[in-house]
PDB file of N, CA and C in Angstrom:
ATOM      1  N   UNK A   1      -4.907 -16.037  16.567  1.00  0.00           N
ATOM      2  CA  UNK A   1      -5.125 -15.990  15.141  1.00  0.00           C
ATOM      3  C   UNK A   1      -5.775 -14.667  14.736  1.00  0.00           C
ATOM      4  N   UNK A   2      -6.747 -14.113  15.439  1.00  0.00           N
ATOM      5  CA  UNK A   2      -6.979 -12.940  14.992  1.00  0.00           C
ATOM      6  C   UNK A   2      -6.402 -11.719  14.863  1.00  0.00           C
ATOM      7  N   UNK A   3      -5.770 -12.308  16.711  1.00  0.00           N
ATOM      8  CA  UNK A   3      -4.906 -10.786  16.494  1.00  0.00           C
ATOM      9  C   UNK A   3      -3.847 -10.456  15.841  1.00  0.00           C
ATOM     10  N   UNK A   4      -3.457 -11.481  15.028  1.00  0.00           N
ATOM     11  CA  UNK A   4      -2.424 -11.495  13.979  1.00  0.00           C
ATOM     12  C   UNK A   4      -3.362 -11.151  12.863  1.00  0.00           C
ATOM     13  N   UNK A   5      -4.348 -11.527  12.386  1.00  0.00           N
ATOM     14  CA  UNK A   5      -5.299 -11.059  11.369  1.00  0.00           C
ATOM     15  C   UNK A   5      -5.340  -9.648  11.345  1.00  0.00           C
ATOM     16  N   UNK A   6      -5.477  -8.941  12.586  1.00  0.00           N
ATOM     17  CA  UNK A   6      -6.143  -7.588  12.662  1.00  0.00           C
ATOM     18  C   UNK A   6      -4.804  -6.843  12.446  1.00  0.00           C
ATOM     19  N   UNK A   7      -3.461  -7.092  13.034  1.00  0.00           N
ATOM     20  CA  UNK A   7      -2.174  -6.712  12.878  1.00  0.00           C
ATOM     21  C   UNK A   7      -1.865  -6.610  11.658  1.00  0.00           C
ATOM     22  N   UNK A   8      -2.118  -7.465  10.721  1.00  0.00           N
ATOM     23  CA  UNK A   8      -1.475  -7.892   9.082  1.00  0.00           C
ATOM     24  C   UNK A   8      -2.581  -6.769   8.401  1.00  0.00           C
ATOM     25  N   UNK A   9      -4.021  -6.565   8.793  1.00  0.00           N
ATOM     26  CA  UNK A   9      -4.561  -5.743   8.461  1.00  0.00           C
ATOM     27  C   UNK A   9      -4.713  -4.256   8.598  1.00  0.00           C
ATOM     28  N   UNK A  10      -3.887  -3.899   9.431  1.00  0.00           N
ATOM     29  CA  UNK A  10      -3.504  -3.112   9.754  1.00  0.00           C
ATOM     30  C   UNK A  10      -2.310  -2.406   9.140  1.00  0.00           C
ATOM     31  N   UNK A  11      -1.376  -3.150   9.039  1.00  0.00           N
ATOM     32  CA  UNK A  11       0.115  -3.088   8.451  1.00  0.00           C
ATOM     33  C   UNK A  11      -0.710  -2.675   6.971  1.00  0.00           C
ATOM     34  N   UNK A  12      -1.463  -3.558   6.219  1.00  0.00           N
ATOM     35  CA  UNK A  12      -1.272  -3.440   4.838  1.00  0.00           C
ATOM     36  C   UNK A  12      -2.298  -2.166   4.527  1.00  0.00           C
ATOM     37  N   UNK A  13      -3.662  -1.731   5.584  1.00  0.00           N
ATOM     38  CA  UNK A  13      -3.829  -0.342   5.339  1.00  0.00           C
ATOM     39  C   UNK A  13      -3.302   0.840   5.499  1.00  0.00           C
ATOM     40  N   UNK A  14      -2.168   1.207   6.423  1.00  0.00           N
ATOM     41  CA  UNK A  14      -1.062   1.903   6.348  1.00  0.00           C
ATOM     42  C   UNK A  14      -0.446   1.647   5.392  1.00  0.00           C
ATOM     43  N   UNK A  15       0.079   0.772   4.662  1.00  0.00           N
ATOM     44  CA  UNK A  15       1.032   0.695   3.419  1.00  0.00           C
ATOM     45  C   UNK A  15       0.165   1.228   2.317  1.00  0.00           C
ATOM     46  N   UNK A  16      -1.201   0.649   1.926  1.00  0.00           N
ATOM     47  CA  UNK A  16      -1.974   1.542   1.242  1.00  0.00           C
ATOM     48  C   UNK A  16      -2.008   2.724   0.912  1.00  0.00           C
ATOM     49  N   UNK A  17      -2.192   3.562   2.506  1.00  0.00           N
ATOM     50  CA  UNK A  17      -2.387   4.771   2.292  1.00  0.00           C
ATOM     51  C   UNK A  17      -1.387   5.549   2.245  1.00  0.00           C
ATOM     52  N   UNK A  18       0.005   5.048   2.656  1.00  0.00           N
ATOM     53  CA  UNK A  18       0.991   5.727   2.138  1.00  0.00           C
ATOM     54  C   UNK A  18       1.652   6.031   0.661  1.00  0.00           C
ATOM     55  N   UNK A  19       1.158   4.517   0.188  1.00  0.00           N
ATOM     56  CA  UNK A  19       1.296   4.317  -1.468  1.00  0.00           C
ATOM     57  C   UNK A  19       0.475   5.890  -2.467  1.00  0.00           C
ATOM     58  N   UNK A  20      -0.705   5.616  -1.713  1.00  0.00           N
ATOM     59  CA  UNK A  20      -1.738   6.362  -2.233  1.00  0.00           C
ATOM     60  C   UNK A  20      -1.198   7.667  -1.691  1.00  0.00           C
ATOM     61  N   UNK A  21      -0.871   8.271  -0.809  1.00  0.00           N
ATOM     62  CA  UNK A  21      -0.847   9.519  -0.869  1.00  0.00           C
ATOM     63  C   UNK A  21       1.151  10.277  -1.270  1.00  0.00           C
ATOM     64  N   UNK A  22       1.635   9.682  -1.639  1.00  0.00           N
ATOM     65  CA  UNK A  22       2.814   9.533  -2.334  1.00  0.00           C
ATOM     66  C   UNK A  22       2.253   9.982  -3.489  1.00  0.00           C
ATOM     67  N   UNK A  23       1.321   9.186  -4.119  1.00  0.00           N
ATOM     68  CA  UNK A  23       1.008   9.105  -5.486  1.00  0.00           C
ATOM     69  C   UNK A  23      -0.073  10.171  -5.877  1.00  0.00           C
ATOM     70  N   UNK A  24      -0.455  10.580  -4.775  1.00  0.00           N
ATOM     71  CA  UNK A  24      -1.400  11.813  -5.294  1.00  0.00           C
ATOM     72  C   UNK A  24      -0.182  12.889  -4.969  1.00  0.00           C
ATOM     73  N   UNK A  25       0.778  13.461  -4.177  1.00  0.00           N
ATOM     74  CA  UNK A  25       1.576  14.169  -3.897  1.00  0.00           C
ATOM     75  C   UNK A  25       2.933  14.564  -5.599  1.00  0.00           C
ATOM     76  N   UNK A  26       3.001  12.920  -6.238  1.00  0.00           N
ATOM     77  CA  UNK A  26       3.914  12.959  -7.255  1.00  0.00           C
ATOM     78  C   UNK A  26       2.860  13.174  -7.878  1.00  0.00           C
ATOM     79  N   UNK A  27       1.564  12.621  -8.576  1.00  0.00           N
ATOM     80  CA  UNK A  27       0.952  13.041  -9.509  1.00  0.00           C
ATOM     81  C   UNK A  27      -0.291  14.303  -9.433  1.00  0.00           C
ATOM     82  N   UNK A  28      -0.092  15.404  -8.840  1.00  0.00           N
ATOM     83  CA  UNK A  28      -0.392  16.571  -8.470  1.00  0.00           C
ATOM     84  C   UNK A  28       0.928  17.540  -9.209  1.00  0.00           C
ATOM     85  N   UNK A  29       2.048  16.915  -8.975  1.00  0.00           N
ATOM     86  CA  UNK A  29       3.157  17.727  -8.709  1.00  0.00           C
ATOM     87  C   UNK A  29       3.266  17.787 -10.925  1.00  0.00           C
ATOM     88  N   UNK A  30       2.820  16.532 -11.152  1.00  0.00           N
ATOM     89  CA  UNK A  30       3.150  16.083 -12.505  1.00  0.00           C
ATOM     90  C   UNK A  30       2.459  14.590 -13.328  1.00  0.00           C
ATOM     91  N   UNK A  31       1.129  15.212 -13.119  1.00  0.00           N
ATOM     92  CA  UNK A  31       0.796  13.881 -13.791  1.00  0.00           C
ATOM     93  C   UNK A  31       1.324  12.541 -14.823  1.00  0.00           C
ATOM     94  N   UNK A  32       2.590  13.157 -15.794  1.00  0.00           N
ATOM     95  CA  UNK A  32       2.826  12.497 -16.222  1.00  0.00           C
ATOM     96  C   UNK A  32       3.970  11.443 -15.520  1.00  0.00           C
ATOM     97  N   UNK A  33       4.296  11.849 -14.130  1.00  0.00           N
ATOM     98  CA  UNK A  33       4.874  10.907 -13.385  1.00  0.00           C
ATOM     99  C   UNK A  33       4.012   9.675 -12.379  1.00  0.00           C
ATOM    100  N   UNK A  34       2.851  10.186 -12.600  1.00  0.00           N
ATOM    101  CA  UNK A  34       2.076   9.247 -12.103  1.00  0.00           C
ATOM    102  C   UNK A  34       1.039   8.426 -13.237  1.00  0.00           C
ATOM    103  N   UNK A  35       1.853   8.517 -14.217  1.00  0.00           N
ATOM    104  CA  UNK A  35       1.289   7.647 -15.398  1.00  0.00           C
ATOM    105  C   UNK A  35      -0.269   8.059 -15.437  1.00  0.00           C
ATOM    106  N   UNK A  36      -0.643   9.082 -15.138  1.00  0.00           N
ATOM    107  CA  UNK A  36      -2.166   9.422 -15.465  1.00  0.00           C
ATOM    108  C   UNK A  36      -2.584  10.980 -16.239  1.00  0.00           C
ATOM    109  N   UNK A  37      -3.464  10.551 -16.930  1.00  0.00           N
ATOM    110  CA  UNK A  37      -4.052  11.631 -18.153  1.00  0.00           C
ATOM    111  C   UNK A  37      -4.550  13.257 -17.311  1.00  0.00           C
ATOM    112  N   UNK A  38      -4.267  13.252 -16.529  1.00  0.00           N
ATOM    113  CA  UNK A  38      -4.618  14.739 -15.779  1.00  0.00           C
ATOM    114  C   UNK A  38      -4.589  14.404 -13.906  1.00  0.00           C
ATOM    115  N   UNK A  39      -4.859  15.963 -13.816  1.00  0.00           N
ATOM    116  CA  UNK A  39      -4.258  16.197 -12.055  1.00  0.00           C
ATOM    117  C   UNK A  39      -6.432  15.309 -10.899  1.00  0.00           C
ATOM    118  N   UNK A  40      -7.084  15.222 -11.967  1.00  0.00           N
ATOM    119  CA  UNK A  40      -7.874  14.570 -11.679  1.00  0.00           C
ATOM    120  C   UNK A  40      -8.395  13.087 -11.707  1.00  0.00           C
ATOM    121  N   UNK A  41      -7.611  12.531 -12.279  1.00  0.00           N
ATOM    122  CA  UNK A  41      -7.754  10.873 -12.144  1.00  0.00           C
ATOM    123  C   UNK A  41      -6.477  10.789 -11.564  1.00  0.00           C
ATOM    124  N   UNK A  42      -5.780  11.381 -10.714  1.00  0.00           N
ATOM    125  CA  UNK A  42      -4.788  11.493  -9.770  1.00  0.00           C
ATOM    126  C   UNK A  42      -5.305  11.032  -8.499  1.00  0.00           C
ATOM    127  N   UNK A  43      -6.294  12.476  -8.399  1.00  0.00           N
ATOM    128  CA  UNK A  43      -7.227  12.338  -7.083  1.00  0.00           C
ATOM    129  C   UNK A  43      -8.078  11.218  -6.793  1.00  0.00           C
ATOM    130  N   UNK A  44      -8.833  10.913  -8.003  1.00  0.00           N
ATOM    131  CA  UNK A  44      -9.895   9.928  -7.751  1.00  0.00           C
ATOM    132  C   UNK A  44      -9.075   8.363  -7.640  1.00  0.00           C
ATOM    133  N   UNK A  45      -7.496   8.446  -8.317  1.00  0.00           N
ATOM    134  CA  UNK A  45      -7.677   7.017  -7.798  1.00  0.00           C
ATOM    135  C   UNK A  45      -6.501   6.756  -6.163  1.00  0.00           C
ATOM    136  N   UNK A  46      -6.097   7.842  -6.335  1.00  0.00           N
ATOM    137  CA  UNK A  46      -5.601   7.964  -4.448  1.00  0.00           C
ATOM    138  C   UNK A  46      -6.538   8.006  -3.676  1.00  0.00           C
ATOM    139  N   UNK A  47      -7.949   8.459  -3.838  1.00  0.00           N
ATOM    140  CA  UNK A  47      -9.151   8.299  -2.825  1.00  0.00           C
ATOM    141  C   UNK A  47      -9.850   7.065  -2.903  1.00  0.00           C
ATOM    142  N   UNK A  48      -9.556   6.130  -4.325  1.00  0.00           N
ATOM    143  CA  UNK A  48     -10.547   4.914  -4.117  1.00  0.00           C
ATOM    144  C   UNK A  48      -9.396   3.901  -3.308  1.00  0.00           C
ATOM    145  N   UNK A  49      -8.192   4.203  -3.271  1.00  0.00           N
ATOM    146  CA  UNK A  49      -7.122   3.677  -2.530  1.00  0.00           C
ATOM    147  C   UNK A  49      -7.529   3.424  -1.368  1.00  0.00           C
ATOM    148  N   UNK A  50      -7.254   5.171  -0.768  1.00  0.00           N
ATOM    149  CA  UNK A  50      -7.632   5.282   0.263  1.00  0.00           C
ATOM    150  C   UNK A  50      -8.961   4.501   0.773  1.00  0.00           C
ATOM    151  N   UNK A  51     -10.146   4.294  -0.230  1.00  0.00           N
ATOM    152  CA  UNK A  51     -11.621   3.754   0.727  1.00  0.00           C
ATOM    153  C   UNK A  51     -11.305   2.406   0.587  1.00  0.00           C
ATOM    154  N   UNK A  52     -10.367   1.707  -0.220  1.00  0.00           N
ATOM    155  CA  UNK A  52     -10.297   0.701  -0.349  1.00  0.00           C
ATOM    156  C   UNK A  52      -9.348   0.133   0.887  1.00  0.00           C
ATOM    157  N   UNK A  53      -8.890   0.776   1.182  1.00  0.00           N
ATOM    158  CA  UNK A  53      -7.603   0.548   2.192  1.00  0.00           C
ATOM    159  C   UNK A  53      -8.735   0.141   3.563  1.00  0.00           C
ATOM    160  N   UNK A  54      -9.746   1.460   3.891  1.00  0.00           N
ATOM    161  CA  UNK A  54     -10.541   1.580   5.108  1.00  0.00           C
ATOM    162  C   UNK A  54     -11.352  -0.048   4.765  1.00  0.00           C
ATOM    163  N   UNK A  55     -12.427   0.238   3.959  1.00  0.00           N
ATOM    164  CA  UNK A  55     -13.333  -0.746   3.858  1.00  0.00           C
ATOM    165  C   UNK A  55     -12.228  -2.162   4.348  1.00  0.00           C
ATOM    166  N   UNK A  56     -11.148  -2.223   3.463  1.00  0.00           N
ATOM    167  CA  UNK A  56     -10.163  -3.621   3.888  1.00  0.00           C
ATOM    168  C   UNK A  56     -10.244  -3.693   5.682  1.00  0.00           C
ATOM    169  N   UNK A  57      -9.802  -2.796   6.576  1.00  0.00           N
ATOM    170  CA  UNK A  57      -9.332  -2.643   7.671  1.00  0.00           C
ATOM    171  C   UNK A  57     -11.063  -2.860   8.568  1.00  0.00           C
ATOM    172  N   UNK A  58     -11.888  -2.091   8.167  1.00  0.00           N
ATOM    173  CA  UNK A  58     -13.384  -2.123   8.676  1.00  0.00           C
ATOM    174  C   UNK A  58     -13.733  -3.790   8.444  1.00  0.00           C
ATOM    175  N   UNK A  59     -13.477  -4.197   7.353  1.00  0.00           N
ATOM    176  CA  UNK A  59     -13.980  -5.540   7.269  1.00  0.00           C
ATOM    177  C   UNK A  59     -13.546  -6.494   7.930  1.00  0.00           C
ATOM    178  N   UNK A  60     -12.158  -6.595   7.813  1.00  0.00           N
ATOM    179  CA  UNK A  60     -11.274  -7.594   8.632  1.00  0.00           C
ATOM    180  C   UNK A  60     -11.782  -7.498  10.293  1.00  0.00           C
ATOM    181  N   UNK A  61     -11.830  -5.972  10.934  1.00  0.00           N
ATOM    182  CA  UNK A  61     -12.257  -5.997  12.333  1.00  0.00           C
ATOM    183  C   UNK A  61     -13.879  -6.538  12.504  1.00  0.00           C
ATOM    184  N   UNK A  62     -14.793  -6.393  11.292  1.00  0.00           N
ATOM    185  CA  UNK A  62     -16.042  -6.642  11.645  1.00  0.00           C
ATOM    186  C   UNK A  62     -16.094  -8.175  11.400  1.00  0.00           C
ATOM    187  N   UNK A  63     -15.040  -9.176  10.803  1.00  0.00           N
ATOM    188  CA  UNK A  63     -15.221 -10.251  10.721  1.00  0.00           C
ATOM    189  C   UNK A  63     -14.519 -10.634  11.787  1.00  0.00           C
ATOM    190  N   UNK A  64     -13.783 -10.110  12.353  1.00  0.00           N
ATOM    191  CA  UNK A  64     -13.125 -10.972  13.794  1.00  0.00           C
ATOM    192  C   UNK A  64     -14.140 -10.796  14.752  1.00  0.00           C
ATOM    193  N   UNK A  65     -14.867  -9.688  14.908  1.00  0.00           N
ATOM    194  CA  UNK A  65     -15.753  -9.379  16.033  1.00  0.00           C
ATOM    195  C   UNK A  65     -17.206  -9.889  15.977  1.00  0.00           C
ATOM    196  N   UNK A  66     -17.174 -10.153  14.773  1.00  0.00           N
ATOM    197  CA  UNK A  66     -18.497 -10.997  14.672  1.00  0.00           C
ATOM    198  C   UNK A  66     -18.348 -13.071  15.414  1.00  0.00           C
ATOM    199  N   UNK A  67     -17.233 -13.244  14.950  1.00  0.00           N
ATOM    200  CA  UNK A  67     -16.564 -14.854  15.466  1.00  0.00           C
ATOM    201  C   UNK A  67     -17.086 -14.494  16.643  1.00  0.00           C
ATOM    202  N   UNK A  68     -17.247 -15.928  17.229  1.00  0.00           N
ATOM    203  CA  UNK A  68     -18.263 -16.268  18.638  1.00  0.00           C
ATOM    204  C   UNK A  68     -16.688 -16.329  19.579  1.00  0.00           C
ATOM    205  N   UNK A  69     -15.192 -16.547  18.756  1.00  0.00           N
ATOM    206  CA  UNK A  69     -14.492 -17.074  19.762  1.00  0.00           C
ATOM    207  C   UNK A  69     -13.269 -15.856  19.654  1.00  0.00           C
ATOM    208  N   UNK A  70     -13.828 -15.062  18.879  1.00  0.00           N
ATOM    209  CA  UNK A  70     -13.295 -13.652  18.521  1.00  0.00           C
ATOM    210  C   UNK A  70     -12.732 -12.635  19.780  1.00  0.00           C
ATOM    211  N   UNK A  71     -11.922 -11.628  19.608  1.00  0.00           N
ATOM    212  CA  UNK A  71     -11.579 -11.214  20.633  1.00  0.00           C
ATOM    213  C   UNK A  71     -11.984 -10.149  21.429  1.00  0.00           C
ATOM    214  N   UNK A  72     -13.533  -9.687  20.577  1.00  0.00           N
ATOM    215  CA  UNK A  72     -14.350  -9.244  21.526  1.00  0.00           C
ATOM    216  C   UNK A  72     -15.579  -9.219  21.291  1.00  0.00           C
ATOM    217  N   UNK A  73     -16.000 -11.003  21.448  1.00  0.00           N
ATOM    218  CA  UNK A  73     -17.438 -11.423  21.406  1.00  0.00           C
ATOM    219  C   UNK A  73     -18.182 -11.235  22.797  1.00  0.00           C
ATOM    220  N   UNK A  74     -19.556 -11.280  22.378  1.00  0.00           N
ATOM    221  CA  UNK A  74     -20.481 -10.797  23.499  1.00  0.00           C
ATOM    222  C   UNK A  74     -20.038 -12.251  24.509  1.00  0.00           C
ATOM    223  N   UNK A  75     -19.693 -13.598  24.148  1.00  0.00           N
ATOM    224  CA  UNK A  75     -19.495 -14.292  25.036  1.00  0.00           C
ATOM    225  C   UNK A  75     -18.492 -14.297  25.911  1.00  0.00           C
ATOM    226  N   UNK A  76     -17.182 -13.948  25.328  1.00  0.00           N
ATOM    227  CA  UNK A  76     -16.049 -13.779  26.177  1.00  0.00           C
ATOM    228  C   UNK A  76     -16.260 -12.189  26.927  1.00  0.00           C
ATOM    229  N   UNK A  77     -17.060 -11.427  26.363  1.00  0.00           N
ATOM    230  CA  UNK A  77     -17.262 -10.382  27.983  1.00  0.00           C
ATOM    231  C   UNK A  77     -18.195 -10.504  28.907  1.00  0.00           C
ATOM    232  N   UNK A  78     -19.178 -11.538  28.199  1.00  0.00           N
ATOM    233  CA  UNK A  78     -19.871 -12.111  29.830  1.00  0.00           C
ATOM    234  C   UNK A  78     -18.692 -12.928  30.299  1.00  0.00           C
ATOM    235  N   UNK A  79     -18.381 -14.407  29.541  1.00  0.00           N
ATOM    236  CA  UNK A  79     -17.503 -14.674  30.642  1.00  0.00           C
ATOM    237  C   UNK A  79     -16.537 -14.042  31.245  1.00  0.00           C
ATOM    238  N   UNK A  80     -15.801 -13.244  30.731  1.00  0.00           N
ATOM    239  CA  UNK A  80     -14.765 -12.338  31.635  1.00  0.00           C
ATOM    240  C   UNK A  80     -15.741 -11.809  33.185  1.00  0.00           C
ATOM    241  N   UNK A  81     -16.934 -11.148  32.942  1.00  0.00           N
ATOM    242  CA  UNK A  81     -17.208 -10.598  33.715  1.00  0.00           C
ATOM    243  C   UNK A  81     -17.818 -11.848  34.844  1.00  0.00           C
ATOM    244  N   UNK A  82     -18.057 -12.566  34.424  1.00  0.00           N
ATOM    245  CA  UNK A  82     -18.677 -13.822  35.624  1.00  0.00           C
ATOM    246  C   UNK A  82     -17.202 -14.349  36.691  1.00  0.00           C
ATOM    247  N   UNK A  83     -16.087 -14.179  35.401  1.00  0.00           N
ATOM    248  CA  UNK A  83     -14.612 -14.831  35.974  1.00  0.00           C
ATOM    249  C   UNK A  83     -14.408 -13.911  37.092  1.00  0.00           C
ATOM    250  N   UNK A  84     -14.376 -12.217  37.097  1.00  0.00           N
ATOM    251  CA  UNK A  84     -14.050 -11.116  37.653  1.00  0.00           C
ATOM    252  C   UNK A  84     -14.772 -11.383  39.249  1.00  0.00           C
ATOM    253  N   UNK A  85     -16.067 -11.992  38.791  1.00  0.00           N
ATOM    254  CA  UNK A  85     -17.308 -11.322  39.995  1.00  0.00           C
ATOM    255  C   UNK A  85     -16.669 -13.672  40.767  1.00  0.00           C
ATOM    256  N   UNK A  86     -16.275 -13.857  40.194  1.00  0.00           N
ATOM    257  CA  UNK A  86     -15.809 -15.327  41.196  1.00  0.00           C
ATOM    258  C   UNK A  86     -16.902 -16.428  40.675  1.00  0.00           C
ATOM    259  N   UNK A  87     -17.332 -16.060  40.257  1.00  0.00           N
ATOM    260  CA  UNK A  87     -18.571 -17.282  39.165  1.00  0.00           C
ATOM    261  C   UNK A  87     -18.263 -18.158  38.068  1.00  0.00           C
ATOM    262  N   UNK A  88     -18.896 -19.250  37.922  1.00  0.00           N
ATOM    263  CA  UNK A  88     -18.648 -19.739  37.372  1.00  0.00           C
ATOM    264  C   UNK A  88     -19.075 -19.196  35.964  1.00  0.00           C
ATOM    265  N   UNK A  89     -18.454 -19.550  34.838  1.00  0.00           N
ATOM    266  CA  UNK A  89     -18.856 -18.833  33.432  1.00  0.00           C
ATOM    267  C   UNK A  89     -20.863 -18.833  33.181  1.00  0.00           C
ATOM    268  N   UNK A  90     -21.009 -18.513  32.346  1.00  0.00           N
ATOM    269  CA  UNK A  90     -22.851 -17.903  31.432  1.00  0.00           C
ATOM    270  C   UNK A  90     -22.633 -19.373  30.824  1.00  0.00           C
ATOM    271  N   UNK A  91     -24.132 -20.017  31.513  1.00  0.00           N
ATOM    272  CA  UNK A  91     -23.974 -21.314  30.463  1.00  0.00           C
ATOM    273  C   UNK A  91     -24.993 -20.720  29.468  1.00  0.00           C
ATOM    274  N   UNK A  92     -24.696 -21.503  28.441  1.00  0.00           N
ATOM    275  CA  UNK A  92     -25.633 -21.150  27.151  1.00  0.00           C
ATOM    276  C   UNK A  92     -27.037 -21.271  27.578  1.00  0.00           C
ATOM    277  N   UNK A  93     -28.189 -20.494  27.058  1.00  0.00           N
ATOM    278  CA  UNK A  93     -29.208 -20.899  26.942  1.00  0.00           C
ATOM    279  C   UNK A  93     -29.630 -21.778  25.675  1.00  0.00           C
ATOM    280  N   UNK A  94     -30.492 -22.447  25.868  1.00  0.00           N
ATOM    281  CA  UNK A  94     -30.592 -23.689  24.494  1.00  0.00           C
ATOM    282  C   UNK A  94     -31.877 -23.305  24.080  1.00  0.00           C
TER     283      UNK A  94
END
């Protein structure tokens, strides 16, 4: 489930930033093709794109990695590493 989360999040910040920098490229070239009042609210809204795109992609990974059953929680790399060394898994402390 996540790693389909992090994939879909991924996909749609690349689509973002391609949108966005298309759109600063046409509305640079001609603002009035990018439906905006000058070559500067061009820029500013291809860059809030752009942070909007990151923050999307930063968030999605910091909410999978925060999950306890996530795909790279502090529990599954102790247990990996107990599995590696022939042990039985880290029991919880209570």
């Amino acid at each position: 489930m996540y790693d389909r989360m992090i994939e879909t999040s991924e996909l749609a910040s690349s689509i973002i930033v391609v949108l966005a920098l298309l759109y600063l490229v046409a509305g640079l070239a001609s603002p009035s093709w990018a439906f905006a009042p000058g070559r500067g609210a061009v820029v500013l809204r291809s860059g809030l794109a752009m942070v909007f795109a990151a923050v999307l992609f930063v968030g999605v990974i910091a909410y999978t990695h925060s999950r306890p059953d996530g795909p790279h929680s502090a529990k599954g790399y102790i247990n990996d590493y107990f599995a590696e060394q022939g042990a039985p898994p880290a029991q919880p402390v209570p």
